[in-house]
C-alpha atoms as a PDB file:
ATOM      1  CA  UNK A   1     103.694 100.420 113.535  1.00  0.00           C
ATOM      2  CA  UNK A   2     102.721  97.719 111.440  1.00  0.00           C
ATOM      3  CA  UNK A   3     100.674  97.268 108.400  1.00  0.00           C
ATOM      4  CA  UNK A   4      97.883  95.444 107.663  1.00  0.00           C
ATOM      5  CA  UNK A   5      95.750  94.802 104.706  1.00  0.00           C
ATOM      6  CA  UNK A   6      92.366  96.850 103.185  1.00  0.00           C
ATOM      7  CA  UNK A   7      91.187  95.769 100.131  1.00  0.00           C
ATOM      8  CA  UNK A   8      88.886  97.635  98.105  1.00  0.00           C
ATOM      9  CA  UNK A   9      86.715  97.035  95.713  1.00  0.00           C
ATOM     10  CA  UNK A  10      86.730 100.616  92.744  1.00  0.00           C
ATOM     11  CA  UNK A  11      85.697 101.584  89.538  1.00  0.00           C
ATOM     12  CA  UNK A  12      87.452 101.159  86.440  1.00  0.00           C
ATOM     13  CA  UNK A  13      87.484 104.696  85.454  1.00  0.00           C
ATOM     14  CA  UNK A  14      88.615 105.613  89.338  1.00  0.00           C
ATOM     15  CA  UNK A  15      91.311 103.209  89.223  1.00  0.00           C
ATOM     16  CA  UNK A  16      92.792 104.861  86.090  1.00  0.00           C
ATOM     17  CA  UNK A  17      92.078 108.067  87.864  1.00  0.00           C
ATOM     18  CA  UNK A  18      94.333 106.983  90.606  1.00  0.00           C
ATOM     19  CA  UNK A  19      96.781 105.374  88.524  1.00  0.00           C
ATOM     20  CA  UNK A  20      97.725 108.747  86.551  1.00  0.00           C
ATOM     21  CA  UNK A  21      97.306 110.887  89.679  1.00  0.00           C
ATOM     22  CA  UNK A  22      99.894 108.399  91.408  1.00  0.00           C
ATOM     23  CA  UNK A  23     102.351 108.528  87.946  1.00  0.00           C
ATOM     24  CA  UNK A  24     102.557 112.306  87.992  1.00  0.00           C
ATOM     25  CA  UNK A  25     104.155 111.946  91.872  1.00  0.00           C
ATOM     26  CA  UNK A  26     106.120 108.750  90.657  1.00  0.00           C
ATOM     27  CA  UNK A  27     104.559 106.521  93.021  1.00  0.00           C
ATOM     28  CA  UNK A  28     102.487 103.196  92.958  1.00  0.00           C
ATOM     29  CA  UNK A  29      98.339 103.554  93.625  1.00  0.00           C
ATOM     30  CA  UNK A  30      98.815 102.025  97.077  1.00  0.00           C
ATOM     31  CA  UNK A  31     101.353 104.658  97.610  1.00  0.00           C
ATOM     32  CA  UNK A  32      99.151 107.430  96.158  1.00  0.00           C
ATOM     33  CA  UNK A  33      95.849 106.550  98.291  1.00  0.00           C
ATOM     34  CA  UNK A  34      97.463 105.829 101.476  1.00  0.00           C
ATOM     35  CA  UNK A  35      99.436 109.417 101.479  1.00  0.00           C
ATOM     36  CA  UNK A  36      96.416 110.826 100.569  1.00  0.00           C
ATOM     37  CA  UNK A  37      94.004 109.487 103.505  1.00  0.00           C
ATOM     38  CA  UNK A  38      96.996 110.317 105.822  1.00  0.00           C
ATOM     39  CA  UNK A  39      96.559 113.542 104.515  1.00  0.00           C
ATOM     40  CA  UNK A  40      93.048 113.832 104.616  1.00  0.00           C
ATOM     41  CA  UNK A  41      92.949 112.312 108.474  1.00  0.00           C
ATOM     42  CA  UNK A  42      95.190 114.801 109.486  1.00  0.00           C
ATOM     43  CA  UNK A  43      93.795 118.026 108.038  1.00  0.00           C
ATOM     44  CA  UNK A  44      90.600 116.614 109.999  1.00  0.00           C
ATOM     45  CA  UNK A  45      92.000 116.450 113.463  1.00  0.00           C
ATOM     46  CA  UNK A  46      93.794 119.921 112.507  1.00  0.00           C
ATOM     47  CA  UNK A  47      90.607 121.438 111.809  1.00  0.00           C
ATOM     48  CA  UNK A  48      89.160 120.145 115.088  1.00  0.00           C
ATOM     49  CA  UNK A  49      91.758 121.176 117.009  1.00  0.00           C
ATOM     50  CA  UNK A  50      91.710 124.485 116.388  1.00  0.00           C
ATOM     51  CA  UNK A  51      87.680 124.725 116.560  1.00  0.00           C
ATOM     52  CA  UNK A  52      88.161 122.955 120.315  1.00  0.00           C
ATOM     53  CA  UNK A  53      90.717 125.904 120.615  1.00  0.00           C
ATOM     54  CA  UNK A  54      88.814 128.150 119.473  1.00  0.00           C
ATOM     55  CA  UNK A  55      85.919 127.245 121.667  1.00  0.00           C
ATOM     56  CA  UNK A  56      87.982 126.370 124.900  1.00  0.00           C
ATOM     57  CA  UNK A  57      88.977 130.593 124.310  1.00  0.00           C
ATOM     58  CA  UNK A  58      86.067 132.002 123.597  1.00  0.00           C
ATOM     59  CA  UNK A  59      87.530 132.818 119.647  1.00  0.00           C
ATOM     60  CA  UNK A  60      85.933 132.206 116.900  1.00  0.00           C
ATOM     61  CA  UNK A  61      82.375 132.943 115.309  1.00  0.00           C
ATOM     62  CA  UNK A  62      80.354 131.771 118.155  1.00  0.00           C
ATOM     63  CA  UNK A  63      82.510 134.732 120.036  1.00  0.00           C
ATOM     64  CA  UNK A  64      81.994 137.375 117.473  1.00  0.00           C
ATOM     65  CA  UNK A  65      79.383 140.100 118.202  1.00  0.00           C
ATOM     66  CA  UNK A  66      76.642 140.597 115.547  1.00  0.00           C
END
């Protein structure tokens, strides 16, 4: 896969945020953020997988009697 570039535009006070966040893990910021919205994208489709599971079965709290 390869990369390309996303620039953002943050606040001071996020930045240095980041920057300490990323320093307790020993990485760099870019490091840092892109693990985390890896992270982040994949708890998402995990979460709609299993409510598509869920629903394809029946499960779940639409399935649950009152």
């Amino acid at each position: 896969m390869g990369s390309r570039v996303l620039s953002l535009r943050v606040d001071g006070e996020l930045l240095e945020r980041l920057r300490q966040h990323a320093a307790k893990r020993g990485m760099s910021v870019q490091d840092y953020v892109v693990r985390t919205l890896i992270r982040e994208d994949f708890d998402e489709r995990l979460s709609l997988s299993v409510d598509e599971t869920e629903r394809l079965h029946g499960w779940g709290s639409a399935a649950s009697p009152s």
